[in-house]
PDB file of N, CA and C in Angstrom:
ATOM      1  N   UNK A   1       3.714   1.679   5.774  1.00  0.00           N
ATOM      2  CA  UNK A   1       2.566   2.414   6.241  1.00  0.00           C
ATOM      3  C   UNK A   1       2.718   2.564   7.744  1.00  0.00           C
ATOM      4  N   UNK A   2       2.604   3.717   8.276  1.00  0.00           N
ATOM      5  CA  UNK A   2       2.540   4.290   9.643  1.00  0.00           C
ATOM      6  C   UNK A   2       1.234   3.994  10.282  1.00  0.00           C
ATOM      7  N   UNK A   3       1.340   4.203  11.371  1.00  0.00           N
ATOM      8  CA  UNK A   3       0.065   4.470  12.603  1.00  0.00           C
ATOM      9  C   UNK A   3       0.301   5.970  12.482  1.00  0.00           C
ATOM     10  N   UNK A   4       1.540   6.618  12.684  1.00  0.00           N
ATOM     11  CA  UNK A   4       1.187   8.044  13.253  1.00  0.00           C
ATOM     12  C   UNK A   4       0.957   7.907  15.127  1.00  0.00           C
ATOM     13  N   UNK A   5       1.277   6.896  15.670  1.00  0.00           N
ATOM     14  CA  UNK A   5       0.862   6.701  17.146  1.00  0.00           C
ATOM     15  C   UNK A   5       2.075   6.721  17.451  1.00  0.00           C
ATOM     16  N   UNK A   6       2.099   8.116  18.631  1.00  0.00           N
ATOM     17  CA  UNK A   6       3.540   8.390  19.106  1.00  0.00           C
ATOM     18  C   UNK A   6       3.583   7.974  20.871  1.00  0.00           C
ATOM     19  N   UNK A   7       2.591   7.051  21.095  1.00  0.00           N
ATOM     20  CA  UNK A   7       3.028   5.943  22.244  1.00  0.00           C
ATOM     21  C   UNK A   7       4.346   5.645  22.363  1.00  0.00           C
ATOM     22  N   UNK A   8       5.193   5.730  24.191  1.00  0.00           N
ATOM     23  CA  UNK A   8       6.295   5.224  23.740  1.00  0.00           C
ATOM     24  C   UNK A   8       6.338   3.276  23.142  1.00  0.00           C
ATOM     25  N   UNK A   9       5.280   2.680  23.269  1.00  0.00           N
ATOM     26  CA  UNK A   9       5.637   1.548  22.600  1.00  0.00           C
ATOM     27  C   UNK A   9       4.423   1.657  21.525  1.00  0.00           C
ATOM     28  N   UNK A  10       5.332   2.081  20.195  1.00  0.00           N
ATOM     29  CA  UNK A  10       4.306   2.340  19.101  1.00  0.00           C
ATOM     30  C   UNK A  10       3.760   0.998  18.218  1.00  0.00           C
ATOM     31  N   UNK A  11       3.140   1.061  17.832  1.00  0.00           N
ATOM     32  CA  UNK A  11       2.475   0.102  17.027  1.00  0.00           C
ATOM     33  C   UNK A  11       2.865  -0.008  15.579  1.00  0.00           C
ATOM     34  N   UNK A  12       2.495  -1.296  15.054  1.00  0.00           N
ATOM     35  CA  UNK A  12       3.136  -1.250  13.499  1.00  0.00           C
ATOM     36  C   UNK A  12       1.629  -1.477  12.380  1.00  0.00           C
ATOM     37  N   UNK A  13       1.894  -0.815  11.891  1.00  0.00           N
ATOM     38  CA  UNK A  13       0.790  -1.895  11.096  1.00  0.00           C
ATOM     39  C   UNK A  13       1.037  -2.168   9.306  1.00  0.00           C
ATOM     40  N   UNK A  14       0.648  -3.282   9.223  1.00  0.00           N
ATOM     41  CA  UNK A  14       1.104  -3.968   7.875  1.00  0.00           C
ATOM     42  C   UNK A  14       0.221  -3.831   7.109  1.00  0.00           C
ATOM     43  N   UNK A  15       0.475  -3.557   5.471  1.00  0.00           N
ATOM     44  CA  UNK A  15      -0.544  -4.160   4.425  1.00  0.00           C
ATOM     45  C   UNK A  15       0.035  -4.224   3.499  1.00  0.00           C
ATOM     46  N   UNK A  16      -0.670  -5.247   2.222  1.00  0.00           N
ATOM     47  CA  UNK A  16       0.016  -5.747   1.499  1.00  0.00           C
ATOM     48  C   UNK A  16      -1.123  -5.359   0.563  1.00  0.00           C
ATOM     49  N   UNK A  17      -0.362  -5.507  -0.939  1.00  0.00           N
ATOM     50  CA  UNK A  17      -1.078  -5.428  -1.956  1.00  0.00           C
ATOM     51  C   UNK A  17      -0.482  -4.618  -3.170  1.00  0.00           C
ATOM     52  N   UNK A  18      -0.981  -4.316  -4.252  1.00  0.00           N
ATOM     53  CA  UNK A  18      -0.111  -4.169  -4.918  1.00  0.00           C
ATOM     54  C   UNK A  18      -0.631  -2.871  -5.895  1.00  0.00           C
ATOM     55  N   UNK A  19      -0.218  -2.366  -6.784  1.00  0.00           N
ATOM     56  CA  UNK A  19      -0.272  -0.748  -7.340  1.00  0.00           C
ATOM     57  C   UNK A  19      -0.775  -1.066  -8.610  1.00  0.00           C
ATOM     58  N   UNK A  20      -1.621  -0.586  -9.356  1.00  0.00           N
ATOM     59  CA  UNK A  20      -2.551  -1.116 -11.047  1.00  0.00           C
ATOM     60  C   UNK A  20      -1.974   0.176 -11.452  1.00  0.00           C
ATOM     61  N   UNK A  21      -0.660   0.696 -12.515  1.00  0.00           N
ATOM     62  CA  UNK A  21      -0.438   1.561 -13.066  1.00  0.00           C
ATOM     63  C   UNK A  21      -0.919   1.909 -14.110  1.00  0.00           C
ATOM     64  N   UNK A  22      -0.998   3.026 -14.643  1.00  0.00           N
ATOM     65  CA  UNK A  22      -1.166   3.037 -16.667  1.00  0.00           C
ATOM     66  C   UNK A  22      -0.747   4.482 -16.232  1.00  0.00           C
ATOM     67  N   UNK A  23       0.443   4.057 -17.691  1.00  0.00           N
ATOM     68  CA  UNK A  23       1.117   5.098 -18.067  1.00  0.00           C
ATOM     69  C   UNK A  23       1.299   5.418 -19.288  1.00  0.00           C
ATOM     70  N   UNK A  24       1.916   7.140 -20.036  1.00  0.00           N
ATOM     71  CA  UNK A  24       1.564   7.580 -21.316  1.00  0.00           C
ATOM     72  C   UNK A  24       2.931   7.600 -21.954  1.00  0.00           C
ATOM     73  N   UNK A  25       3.243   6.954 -22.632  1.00  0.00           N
ATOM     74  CA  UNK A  25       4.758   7.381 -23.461  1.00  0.00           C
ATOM     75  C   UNK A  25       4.704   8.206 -24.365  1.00  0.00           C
ATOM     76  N   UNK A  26       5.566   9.529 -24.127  1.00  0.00           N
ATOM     77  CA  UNK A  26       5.676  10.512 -24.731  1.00  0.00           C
ATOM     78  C   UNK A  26       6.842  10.804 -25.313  1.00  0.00           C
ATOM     79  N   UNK A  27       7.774  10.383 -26.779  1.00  0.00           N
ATOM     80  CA  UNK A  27       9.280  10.737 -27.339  1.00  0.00           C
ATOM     81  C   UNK A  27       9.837   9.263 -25.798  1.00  0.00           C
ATOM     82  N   UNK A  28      11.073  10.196 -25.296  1.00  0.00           N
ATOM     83  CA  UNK A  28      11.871   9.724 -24.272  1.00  0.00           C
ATOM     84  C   UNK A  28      11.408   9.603 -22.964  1.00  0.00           C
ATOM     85  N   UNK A  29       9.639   9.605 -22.566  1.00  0.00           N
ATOM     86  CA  UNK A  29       9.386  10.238 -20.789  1.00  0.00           C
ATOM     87  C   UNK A  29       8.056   9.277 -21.068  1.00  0.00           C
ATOM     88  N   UNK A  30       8.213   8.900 -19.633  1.00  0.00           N
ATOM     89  CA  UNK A  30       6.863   7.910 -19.230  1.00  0.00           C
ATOM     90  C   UNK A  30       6.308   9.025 -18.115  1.00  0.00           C
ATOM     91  N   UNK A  31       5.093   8.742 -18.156  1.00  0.00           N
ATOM     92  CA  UNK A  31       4.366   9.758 -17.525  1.00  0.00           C
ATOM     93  C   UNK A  31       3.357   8.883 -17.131  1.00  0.00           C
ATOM     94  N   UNK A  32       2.953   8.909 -15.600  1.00  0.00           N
ATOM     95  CA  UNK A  32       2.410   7.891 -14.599  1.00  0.00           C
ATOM     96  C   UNK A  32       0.957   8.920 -14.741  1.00  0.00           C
ATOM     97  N   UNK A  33      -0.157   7.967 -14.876  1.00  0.00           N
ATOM     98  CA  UNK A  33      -1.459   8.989 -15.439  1.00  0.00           C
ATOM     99  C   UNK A  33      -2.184   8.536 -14.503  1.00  0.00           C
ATOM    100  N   UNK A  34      -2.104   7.391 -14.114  1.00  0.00           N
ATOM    101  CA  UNK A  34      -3.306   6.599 -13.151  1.00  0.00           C
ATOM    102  C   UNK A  34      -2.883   5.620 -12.236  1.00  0.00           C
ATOM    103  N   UNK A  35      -3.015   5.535 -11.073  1.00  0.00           N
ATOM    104  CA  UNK A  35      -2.818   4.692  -9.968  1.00  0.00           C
ATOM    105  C   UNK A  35      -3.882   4.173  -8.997  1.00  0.00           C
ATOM    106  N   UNK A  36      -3.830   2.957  -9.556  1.00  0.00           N
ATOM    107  CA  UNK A  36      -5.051   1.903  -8.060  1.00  0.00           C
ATOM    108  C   UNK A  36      -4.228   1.496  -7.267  1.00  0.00           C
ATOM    109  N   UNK A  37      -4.762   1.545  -6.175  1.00  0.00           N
ATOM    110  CA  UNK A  37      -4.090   0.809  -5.246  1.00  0.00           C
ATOM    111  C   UNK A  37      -5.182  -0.341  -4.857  1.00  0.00           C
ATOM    112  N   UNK A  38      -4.658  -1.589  -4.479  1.00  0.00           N
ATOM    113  CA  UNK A  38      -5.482  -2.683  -4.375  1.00  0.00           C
ATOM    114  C   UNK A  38      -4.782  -3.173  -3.326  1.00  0.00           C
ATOM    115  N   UNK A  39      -5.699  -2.886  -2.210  1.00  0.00           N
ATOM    116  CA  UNK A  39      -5.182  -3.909  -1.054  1.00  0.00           C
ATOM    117  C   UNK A  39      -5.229  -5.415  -0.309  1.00  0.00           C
ATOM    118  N   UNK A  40      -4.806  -6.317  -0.185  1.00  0.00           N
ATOM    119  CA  UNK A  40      -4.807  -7.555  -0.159  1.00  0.00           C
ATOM    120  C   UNK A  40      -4.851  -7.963   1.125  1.00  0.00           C
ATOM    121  N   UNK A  41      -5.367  -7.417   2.417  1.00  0.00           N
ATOM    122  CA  UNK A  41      -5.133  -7.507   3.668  1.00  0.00           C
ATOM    123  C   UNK A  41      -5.362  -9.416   3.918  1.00  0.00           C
ATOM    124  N   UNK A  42      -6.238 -10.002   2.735  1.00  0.00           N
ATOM    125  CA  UNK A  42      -5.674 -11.575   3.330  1.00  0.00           C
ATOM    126  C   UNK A  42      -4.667 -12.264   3.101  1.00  0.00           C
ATOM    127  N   UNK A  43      -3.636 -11.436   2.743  1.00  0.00           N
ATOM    128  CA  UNK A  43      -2.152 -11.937   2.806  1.00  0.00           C
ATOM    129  C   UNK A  43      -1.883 -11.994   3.684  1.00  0.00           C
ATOM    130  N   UNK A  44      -2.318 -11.777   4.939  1.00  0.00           N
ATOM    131  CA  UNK A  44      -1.750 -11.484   6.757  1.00  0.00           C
ATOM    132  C   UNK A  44      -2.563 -12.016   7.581  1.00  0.00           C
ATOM    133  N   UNK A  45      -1.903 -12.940   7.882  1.00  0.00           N
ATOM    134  CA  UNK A  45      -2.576 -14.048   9.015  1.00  0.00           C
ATOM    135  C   UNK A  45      -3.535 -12.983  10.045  1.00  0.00           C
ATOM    136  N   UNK A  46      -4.864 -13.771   9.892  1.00  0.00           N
ATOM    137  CA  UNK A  46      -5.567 -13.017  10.325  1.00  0.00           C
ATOM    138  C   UNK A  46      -5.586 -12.830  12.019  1.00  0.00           C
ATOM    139  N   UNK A  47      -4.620 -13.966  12.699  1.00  0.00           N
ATOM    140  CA  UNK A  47      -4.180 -13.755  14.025  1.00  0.00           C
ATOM    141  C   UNK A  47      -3.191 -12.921  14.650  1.00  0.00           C
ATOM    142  N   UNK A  48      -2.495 -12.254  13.526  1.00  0.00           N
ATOM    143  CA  UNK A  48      -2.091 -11.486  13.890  1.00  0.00           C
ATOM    144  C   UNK A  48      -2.209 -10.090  13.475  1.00  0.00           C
ATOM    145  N   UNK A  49      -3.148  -9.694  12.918  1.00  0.00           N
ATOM    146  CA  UNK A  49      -3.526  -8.193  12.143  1.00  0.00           C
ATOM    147  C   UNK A  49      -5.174  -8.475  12.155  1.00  0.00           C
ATOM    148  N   UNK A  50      -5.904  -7.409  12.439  1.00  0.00           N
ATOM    149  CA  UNK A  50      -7.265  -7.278  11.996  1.00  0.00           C
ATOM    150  C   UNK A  50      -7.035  -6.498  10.633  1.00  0.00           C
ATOM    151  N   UNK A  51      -7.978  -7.554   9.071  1.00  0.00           N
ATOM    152  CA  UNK A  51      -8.199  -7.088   8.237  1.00  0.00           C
ATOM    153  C   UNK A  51      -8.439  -5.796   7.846  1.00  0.00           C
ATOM    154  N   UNK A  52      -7.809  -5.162   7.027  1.00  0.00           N
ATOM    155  CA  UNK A  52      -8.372  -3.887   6.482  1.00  0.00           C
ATOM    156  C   UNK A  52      -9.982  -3.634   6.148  1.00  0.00           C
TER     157      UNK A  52
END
C-alpha cells in the first residue's frame, strides 16, 4: 500500500490483514465473486504506525 506522497523523502505506510474470499466453481474455472478485506492494523506496534 502507497501514500501516493511524492516528497523527496517519501513515506511508507504499512497494513496488515488479510482477504475473506468466496468463490464459484464452474466445469474447469474458479471465479472470485466476493472479497472482504479485513484489516488488522493491531498487528503494528502502535509506536511506530498510527492505527488505521
Amino acid at each position: 500500500m502507497g501514500t501516493g506522497n511524492t516528497a523527496p523523502d517519501p513515506t511508507d505506510l504499512f497494513a496488515s490483514g488479510r482477504y475473506l474470499d468466496l468463490y464459484q466453481i464452474r466445469e474447469e474455472h474458479a471465479l472470485l465473486r466476493e472479497r472482504v478485506v479485513v484489516c488488522d492494523s493491531s498487528r503494528i506496534d502502535t509506536l511506530l504506525a498510527v492505527p488505521l
